[in-house]
PDB file of N, CA and C in Angstrom:
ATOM      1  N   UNK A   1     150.233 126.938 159.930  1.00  0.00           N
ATOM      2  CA  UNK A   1     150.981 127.730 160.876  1.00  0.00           C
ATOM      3  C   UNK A   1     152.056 126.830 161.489  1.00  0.00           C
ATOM      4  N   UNK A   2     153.110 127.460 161.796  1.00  0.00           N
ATOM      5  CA  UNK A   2     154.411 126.773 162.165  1.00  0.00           C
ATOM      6  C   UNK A   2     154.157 126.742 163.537  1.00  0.00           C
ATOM      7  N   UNK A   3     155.069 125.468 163.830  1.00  0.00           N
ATOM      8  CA  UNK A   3     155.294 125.186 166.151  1.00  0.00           C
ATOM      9  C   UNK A   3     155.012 126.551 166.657  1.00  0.00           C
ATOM     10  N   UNK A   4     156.333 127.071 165.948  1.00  0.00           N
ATOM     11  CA  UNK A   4     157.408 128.360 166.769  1.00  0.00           C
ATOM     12  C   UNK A   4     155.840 129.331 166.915  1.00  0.00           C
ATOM     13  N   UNK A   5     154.908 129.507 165.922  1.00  0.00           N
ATOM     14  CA  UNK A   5     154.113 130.386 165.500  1.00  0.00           C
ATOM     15  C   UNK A   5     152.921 130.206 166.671  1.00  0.00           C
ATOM     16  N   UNK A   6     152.443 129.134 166.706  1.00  0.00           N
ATOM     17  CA  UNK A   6     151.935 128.349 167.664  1.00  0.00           C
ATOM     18  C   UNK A   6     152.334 128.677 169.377  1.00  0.00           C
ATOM     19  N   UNK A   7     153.317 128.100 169.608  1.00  0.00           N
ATOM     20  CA  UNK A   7     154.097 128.747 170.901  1.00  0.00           C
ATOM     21  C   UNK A   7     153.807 129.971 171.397  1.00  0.00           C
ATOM     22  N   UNK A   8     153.975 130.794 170.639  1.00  0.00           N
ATOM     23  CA  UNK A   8     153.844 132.162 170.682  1.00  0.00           C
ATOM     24  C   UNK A   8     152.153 132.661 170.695  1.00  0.00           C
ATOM     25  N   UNK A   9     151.872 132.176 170.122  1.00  0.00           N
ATOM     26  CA  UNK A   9     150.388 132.849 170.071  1.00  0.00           C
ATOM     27  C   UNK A   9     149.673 132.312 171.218  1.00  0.00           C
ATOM     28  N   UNK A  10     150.401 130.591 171.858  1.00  0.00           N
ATOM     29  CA  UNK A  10     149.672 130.312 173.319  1.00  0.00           C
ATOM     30  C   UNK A  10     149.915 130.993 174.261  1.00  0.00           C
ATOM     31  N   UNK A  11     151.080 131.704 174.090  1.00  0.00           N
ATOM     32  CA  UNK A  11     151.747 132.214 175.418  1.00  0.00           C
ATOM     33  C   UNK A  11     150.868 133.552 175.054  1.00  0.00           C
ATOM     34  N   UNK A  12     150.622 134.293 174.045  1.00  0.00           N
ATOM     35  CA  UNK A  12     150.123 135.596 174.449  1.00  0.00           C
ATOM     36  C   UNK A  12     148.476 135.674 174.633  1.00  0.00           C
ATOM     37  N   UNK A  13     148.302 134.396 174.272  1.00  0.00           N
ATOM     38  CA  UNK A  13     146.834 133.818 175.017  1.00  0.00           C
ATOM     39  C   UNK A  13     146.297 133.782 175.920  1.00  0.00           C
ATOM     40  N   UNK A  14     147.950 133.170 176.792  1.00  0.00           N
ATOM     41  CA  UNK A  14     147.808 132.673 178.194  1.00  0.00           C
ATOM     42  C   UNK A  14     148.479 134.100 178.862  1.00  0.00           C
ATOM     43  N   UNK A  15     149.031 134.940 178.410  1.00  0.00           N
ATOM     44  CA  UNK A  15     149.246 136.563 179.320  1.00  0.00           C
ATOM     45  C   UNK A  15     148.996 136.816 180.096  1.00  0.00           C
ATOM     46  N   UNK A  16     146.860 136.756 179.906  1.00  0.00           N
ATOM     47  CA  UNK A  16     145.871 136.988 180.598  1.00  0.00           C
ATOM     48  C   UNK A  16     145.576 136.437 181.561  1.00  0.00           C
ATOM     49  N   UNK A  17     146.314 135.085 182.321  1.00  0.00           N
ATOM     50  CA  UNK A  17     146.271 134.101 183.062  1.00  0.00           C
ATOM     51  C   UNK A  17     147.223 133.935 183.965  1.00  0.00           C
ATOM     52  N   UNK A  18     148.142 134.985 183.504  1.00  0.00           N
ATOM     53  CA  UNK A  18     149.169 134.584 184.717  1.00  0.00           C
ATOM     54  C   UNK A  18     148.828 134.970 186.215  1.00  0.00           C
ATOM     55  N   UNK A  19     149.397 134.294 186.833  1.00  0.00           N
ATOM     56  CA  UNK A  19     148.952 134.781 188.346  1.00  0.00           C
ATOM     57  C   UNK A  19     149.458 135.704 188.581  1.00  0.00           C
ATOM     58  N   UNK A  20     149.467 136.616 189.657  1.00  0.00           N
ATOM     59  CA  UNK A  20     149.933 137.657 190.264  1.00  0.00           C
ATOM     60  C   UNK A  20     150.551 137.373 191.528  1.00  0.00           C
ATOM     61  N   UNK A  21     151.202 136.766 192.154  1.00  0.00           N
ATOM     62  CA  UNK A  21     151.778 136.945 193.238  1.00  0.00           C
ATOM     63  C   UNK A  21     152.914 137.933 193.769  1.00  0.00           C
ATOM     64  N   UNK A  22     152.516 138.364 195.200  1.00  0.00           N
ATOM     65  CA  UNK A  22     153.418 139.494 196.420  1.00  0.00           C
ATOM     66  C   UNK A  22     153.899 140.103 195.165  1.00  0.00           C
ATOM     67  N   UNK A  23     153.321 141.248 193.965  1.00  0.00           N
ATOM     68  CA  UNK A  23     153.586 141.863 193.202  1.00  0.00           C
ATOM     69  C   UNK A  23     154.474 141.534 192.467  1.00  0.00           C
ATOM     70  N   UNK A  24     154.688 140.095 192.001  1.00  0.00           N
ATOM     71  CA  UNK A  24     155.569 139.113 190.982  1.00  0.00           C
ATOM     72  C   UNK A  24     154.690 138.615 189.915  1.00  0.00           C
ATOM     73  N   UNK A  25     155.001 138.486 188.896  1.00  0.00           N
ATOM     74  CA  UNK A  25     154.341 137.201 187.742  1.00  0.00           C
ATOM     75  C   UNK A  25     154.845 135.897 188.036  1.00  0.00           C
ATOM     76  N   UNK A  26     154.066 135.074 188.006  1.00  0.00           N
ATOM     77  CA  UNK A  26     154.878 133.739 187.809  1.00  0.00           C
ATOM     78  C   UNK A  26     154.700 133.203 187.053  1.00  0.00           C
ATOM     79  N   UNK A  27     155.743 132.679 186.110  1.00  0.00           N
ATOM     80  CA  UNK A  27     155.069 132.106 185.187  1.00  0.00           C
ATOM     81  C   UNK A  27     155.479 130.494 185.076  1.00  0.00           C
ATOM     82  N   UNK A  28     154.553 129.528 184.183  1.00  0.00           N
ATOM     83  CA  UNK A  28     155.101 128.325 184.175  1.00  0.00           C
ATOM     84  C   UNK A  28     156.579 128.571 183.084  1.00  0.00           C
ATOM     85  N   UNK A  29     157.398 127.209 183.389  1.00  0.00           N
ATOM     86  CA  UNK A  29     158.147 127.102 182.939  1.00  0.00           C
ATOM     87  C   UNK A  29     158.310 126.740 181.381  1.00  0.00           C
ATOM     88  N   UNK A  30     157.741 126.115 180.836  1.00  0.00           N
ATOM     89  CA  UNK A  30     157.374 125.991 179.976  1.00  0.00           C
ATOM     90  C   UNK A  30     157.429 127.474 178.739  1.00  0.00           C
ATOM     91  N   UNK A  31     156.415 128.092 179.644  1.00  0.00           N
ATOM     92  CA  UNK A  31     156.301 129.914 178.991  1.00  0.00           C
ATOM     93  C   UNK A  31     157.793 130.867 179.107  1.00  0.00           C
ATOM     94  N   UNK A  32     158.505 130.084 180.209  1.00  0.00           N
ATOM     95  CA  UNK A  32     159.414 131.304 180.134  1.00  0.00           C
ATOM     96  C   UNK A  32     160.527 130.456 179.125  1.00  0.00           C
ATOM     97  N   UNK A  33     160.601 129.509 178.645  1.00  0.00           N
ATOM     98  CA  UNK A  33     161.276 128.730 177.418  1.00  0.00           C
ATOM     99  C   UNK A  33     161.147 129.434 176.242  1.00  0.00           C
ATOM    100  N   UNK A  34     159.211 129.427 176.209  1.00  0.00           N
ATOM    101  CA  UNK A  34     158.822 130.031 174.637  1.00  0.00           C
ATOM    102  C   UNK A  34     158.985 131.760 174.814  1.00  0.00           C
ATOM    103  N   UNK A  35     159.155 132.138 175.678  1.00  0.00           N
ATOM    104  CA  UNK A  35     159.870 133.614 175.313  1.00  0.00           C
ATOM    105  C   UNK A  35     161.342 133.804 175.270  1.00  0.00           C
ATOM    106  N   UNK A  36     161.872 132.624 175.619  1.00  0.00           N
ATOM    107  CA  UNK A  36     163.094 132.608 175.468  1.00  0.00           C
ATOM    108  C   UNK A  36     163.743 132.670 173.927  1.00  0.00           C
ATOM    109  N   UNK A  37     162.729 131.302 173.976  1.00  0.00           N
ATOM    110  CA  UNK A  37     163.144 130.708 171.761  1.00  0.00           C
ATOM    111  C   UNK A  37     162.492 131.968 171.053  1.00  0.00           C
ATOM    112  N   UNK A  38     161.398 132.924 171.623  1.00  0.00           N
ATOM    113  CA  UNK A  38     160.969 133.978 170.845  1.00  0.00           C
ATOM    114  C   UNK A  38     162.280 135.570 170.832  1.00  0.00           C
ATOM    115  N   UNK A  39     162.730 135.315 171.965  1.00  0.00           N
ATOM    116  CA  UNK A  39     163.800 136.179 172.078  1.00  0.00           C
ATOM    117  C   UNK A  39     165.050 136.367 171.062  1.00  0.00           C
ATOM    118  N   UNK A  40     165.900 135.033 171.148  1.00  0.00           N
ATOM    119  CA  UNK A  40     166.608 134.510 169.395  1.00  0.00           C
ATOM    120  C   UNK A  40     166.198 134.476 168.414  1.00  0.00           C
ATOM    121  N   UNK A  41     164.460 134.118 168.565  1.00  0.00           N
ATOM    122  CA  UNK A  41     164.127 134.408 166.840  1.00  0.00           C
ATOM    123  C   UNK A  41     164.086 135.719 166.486  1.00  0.00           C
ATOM    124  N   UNK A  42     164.013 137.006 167.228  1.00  0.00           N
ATOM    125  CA  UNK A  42     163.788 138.298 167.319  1.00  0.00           C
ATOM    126  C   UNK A  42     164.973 138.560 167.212  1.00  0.00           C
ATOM    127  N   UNK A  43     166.186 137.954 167.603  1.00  0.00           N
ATOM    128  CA  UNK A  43     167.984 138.361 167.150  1.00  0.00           C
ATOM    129  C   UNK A  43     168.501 137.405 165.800  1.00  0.00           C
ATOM    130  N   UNK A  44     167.325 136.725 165.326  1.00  0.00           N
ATOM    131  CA  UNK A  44     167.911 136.454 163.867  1.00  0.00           C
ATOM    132  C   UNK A  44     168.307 134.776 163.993  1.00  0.00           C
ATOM    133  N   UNK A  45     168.178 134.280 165.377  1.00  0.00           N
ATOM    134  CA  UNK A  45     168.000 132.910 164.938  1.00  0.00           C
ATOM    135  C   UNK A  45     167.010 131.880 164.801  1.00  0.00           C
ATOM    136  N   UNK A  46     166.742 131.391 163.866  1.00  0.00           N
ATOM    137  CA  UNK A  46     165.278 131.551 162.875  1.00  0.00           C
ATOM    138  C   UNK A  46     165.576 129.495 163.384  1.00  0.00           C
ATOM    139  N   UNK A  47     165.569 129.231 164.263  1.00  0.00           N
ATOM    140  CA  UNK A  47     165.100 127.387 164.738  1.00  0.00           C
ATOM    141  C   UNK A  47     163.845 127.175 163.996  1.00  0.00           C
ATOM    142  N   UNK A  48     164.197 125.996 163.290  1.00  0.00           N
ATOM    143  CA  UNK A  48     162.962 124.699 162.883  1.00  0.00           C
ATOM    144  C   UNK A  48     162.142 124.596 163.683  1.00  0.00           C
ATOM    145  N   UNK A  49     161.049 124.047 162.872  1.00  0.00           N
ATOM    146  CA  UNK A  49     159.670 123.769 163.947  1.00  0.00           C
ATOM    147  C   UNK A  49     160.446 122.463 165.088  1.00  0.00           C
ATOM    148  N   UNK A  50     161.192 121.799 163.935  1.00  0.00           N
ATOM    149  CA  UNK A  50     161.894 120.354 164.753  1.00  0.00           C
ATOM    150  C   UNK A  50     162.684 120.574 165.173  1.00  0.00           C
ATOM    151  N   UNK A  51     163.991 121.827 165.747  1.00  0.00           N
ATOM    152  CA  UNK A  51     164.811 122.024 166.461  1.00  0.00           C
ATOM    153  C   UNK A  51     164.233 122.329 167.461  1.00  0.00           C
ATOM    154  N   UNK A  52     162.975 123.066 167.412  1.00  0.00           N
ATOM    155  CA  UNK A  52     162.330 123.914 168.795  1.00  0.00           C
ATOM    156  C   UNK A  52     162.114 122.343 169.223  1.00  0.00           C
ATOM    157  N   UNK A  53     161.101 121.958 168.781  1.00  0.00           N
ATOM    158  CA  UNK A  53     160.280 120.272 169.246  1.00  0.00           C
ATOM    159  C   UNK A  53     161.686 120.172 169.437  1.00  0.00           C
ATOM    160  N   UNK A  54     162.325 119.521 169.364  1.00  0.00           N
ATOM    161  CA  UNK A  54     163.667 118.570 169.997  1.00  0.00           C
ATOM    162  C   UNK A  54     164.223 119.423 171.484  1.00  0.00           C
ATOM    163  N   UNK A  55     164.029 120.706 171.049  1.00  0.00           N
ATOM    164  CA  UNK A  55     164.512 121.256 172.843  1.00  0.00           C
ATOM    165  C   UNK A  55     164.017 121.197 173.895  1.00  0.00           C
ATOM    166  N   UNK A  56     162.667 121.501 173.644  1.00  0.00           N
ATOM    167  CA  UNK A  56     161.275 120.851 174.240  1.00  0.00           C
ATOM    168  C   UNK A  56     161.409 119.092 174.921  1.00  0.00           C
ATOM    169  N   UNK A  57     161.776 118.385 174.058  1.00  0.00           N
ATOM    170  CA  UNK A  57     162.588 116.938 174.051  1.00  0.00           C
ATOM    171  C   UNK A  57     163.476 116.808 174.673  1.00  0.00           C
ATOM    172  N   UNK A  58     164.536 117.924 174.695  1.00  0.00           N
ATOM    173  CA  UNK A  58     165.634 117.391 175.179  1.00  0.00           C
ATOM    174  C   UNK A  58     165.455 117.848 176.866  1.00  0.00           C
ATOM    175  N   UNK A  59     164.662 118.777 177.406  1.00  0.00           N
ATOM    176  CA  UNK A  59     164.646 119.157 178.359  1.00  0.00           C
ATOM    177  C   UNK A  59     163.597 118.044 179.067  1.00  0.00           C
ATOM    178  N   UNK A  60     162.484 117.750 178.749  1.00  0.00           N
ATOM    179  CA  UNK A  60     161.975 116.388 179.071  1.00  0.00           C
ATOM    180  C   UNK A  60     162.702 114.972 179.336  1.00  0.00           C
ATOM    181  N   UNK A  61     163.667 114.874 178.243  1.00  0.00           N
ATOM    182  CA  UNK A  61     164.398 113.892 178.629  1.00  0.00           C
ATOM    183  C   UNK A  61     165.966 113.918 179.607  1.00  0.00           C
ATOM    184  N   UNK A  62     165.840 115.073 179.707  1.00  0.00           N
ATOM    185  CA  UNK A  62     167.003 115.416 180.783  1.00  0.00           C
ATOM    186  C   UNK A  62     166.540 115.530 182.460  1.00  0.00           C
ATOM    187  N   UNK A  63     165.582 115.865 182.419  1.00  0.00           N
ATOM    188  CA  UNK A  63     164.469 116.261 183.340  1.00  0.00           C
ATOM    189  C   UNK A  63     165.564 117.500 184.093  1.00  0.00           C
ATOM    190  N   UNK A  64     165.735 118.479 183.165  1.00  0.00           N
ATOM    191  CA  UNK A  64     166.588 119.672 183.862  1.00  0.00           C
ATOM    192  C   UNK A  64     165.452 120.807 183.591  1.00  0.00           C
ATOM    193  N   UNK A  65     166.334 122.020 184.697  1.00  0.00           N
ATOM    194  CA  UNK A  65     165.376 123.554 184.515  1.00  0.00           C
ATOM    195  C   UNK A  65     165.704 124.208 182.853  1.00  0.00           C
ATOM    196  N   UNK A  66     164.726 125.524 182.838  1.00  0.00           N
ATOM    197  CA  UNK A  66     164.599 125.711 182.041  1.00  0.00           C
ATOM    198  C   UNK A  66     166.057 126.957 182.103  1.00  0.00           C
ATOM    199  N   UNK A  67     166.579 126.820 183.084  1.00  0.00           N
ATOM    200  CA  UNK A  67     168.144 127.576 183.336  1.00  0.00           C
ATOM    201  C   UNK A  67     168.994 127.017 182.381  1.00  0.00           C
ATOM    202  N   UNK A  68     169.309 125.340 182.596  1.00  0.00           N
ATOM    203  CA  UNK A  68     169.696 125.035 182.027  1.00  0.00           C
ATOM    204  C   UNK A  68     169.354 124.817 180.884  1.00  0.00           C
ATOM    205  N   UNK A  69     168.366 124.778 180.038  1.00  0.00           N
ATOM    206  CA  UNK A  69     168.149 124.461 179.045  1.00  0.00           C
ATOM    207  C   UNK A  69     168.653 126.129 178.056  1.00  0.00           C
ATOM    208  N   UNK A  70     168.303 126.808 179.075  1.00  0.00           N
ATOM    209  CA  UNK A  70     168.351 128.343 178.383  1.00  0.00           C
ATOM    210  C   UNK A  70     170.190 128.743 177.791  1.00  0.00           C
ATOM    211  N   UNK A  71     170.813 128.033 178.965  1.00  0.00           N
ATOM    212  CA  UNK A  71     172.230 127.950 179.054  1.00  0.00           C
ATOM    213  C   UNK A  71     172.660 127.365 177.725  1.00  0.00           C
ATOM    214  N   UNK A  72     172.356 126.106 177.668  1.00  0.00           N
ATOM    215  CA  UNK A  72     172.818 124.981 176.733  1.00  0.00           C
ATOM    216  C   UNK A  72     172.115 125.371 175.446  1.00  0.00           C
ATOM    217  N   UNK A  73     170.976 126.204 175.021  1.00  0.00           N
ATOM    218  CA  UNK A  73     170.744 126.486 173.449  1.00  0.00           C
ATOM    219  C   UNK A  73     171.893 127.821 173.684  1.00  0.00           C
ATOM    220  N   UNK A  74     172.084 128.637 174.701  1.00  0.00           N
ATOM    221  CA  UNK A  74     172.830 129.694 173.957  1.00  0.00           C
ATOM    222  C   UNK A  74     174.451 129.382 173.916  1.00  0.00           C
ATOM    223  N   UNK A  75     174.786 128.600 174.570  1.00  0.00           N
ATOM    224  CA  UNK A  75     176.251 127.809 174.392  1.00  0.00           C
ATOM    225  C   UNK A  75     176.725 127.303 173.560  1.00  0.00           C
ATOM    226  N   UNK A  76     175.709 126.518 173.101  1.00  0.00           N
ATOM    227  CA  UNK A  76     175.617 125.147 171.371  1.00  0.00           C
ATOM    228  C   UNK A  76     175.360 126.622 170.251  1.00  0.00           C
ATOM    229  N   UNK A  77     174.867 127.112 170.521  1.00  0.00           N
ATOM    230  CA  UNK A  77     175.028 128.637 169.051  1.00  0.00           C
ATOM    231  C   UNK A  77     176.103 129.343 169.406  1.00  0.00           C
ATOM    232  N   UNK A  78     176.543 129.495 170.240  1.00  0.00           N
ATOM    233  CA  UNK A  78     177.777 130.366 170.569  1.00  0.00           C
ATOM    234  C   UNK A  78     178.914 129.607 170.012  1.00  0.00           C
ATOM    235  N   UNK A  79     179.149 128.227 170.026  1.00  0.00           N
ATOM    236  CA  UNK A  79     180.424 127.653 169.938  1.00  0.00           C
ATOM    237  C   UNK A  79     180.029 126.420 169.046  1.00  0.00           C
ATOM    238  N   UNK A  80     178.773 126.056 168.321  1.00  0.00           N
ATOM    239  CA  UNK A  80     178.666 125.015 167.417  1.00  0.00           C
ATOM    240  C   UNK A  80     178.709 126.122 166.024  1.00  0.00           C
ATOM    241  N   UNK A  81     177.906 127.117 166.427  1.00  0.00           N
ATOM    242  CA  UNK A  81     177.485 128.359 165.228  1.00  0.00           C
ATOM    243  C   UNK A  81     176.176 128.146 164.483  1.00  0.00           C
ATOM    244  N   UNK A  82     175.613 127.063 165.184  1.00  0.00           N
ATOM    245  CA  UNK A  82     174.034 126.656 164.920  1.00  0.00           C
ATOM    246  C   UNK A  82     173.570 125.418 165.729  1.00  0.00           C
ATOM    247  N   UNK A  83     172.389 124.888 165.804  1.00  0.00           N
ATOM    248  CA  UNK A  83     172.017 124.555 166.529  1.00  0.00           C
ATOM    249  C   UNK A  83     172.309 122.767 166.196  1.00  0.00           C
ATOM    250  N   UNK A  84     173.530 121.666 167.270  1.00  0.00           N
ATOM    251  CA  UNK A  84     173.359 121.106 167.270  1.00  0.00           C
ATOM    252  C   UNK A  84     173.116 120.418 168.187  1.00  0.00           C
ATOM    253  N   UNK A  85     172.349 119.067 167.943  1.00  0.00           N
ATOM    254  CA  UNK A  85     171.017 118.532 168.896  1.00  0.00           C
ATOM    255  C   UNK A  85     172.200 117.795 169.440  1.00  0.00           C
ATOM    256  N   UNK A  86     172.923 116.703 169.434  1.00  0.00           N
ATOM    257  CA  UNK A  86     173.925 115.812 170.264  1.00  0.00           C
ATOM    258  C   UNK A  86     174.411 117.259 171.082  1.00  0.00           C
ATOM    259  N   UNK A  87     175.219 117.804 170.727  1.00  0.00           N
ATOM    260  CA  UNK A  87     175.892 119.058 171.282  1.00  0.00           C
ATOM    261  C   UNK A  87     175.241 119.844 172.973  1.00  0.00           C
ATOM    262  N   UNK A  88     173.867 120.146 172.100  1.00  0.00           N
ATOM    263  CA  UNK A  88     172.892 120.330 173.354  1.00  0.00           C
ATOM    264  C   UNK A  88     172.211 119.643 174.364  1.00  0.00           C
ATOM    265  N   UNK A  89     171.986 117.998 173.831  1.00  0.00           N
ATOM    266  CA  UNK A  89     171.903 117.175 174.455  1.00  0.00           C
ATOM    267  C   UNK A  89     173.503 116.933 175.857  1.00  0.00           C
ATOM    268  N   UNK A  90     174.191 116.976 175.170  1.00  0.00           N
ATOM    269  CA  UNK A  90     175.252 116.545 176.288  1.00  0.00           C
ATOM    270  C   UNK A  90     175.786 117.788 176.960  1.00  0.00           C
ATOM    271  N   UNK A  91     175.393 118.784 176.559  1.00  0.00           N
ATOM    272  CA  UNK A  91     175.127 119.984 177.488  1.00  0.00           C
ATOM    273  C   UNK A  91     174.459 120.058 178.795  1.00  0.00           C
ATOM    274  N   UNK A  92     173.064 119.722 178.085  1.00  0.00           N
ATOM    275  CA  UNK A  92     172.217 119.269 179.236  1.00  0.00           C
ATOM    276  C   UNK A  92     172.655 118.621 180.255  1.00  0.00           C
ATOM    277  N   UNK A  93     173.027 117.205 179.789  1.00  0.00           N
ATOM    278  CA  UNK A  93     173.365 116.448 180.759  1.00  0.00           C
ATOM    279  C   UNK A  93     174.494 116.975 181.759  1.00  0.00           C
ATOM    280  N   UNK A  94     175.228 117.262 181.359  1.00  0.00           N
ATOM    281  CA  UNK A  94     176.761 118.065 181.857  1.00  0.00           C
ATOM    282  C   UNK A  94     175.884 118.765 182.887  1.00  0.00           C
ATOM    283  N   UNK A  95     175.061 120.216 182.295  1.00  0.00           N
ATOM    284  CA  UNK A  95     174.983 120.781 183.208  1.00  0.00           C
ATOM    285  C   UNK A  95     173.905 120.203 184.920  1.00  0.00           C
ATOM    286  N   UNK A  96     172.712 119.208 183.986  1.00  0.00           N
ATOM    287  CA  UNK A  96     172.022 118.705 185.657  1.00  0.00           C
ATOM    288  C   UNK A  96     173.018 118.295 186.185  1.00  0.00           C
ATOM    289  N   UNK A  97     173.903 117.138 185.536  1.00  0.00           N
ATOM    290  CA  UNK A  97     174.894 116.594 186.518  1.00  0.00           C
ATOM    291  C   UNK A  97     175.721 116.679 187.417  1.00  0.00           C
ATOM    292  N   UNK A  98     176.150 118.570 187.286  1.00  0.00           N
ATOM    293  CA  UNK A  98     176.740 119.130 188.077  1.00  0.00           C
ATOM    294  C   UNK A  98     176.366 120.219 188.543  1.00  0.00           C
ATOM    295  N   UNK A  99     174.633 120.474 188.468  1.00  0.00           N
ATOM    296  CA  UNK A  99     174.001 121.431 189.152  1.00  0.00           C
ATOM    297  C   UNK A  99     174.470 122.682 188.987  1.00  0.00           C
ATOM    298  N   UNK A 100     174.494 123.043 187.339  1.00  0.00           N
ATOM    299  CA  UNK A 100     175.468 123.965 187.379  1.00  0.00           C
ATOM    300  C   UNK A 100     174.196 124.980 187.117  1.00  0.00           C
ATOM    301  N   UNK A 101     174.888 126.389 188.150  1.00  0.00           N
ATOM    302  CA  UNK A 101     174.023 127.538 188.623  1.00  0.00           C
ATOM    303  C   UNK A 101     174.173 129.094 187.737  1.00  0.00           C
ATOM    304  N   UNK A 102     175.054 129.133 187.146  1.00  0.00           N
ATOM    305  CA  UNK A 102     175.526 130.210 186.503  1.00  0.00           C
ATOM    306  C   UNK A 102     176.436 130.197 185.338  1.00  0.00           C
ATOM    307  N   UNK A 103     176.295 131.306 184.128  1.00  0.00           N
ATOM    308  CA  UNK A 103     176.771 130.734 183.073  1.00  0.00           C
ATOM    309  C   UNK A 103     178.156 130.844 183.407  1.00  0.00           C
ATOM    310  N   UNK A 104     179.030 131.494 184.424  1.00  0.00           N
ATOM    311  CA  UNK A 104     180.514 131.157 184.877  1.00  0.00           C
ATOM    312  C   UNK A 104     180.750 130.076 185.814  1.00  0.00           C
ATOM    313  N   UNK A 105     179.940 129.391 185.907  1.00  0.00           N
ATOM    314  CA  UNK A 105     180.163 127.752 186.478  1.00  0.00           C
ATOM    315  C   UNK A 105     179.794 126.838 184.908  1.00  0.00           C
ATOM    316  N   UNK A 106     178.759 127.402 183.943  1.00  0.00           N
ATOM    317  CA  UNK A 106     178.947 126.825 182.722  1.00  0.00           C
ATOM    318  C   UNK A 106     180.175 126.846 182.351  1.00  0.00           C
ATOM    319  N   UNK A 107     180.711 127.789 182.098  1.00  0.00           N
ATOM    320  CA  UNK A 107     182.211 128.444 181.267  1.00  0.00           C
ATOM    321  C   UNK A 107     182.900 127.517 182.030  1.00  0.00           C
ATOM    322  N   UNK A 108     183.848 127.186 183.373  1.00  0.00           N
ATOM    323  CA  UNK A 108     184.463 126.926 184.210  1.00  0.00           C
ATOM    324  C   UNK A 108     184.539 125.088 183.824  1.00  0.00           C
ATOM    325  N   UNK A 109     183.074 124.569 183.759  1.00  0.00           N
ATOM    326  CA  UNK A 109     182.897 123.543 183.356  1.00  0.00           C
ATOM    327  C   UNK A 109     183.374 122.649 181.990  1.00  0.00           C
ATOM    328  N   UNK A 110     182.929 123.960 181.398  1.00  0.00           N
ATOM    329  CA  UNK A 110     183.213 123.641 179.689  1.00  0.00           C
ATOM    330  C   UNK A 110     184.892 123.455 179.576  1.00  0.00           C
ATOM    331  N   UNK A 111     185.518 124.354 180.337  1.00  0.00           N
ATOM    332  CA  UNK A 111     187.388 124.544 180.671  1.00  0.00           C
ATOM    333  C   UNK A 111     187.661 123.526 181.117  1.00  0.00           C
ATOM    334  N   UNK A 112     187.254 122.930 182.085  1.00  0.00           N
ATOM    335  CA  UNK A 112     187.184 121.686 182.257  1.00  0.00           C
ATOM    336  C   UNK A 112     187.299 120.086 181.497  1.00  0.00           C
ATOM    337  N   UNK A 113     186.650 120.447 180.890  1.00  0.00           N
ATOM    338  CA  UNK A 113     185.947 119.077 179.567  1.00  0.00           C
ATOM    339  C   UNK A 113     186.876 119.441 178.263  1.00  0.00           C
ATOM    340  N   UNK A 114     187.388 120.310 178.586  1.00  0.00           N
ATOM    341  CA  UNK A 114     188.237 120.981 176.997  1.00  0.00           C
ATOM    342  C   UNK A 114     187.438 121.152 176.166  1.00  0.00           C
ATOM    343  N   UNK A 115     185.981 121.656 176.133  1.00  0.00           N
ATOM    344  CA  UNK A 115     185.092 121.914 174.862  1.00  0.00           C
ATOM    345  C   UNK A 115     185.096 123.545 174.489  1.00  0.00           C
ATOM    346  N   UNK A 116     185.820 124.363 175.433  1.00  0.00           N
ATOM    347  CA  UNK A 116     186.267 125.673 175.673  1.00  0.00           C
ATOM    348  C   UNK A 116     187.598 125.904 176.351  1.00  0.00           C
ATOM    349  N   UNK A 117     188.593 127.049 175.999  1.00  0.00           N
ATOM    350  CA  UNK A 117     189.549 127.641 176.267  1.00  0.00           C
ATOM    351  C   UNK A 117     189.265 128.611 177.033  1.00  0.00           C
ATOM    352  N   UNK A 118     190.354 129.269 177.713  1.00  0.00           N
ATOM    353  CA  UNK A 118     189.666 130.695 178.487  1.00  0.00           C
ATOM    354  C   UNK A 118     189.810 132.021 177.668  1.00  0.00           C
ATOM    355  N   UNK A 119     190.303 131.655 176.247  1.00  0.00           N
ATOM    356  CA  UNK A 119     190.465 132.728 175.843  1.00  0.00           C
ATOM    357  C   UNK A 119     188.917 132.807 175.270  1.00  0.00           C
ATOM    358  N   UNK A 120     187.940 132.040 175.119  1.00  0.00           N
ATOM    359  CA  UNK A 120     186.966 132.165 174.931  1.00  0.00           C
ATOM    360  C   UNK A 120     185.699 133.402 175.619  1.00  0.00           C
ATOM    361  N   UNK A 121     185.295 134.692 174.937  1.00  0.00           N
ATOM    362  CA  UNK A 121     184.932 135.462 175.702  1.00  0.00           C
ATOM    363  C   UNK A 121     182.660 135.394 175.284  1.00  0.00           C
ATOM    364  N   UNK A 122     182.122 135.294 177.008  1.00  0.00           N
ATOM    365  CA  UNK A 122     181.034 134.892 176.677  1.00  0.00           C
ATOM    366  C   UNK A 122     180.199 136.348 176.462  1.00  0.00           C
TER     367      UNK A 122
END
């Protein structure tokens, strides 16, 4: 059985476990990643066991949210056209570094750095 396959089957494991709070779920962060990467694989982008492991990686070694991490895989497919790891890596960094809160402070940023134009539509 594959990571991605794995991931998925912990999280619908762990379903049953989530807490309930003031009529909210909460979930760890971690889980709301692997429904994230399950979300793209469900729109057709089919990540390596070792691309997932490396995002997993790269968010550990960035020590950023899973905002940003969510930001920076759909940015690096939007404008690499697949998933590259330097690309997303210095995404990351970009975005803790400037605490960036929204994907139009992403965009704004990227205009910035010249890695995007504004004719670029997200």
């Amino acid at each position: 059985m594959d990571l991605f396959a794995q991931i998925i089957i912990s999280i619908l494991e762990k379903r049953n476990n989530l807490v309930d709070r003031a009529g909210g779920i909460e979930m760890k962060e971690n889980e709301v990643l692997a429904y994230f990467l399950e979300h793209l694989w469900s729109k057709g982008f089919k990540l390596s066991d070792e691309e997932v492991q490396f995002i997993y990686f790269g968010k550990k070694y960035t020590n950023t949210s899973v905002h940003h991490v969510k930001l920076a895989i759909s940015l690096t497919l939007q404008l690499q056209l697949s998933f590259d790891r330097s690309f997303y890596i210095s995404l990351l960094e970009l975005f803790q570094k400037n605490e960036v809160r929204s994907l139009e402070e992403a965009k704004q940023l990227l205009m910035q750095h010249q890695l995007i134009h504004d004719s670029i539509d997200f």
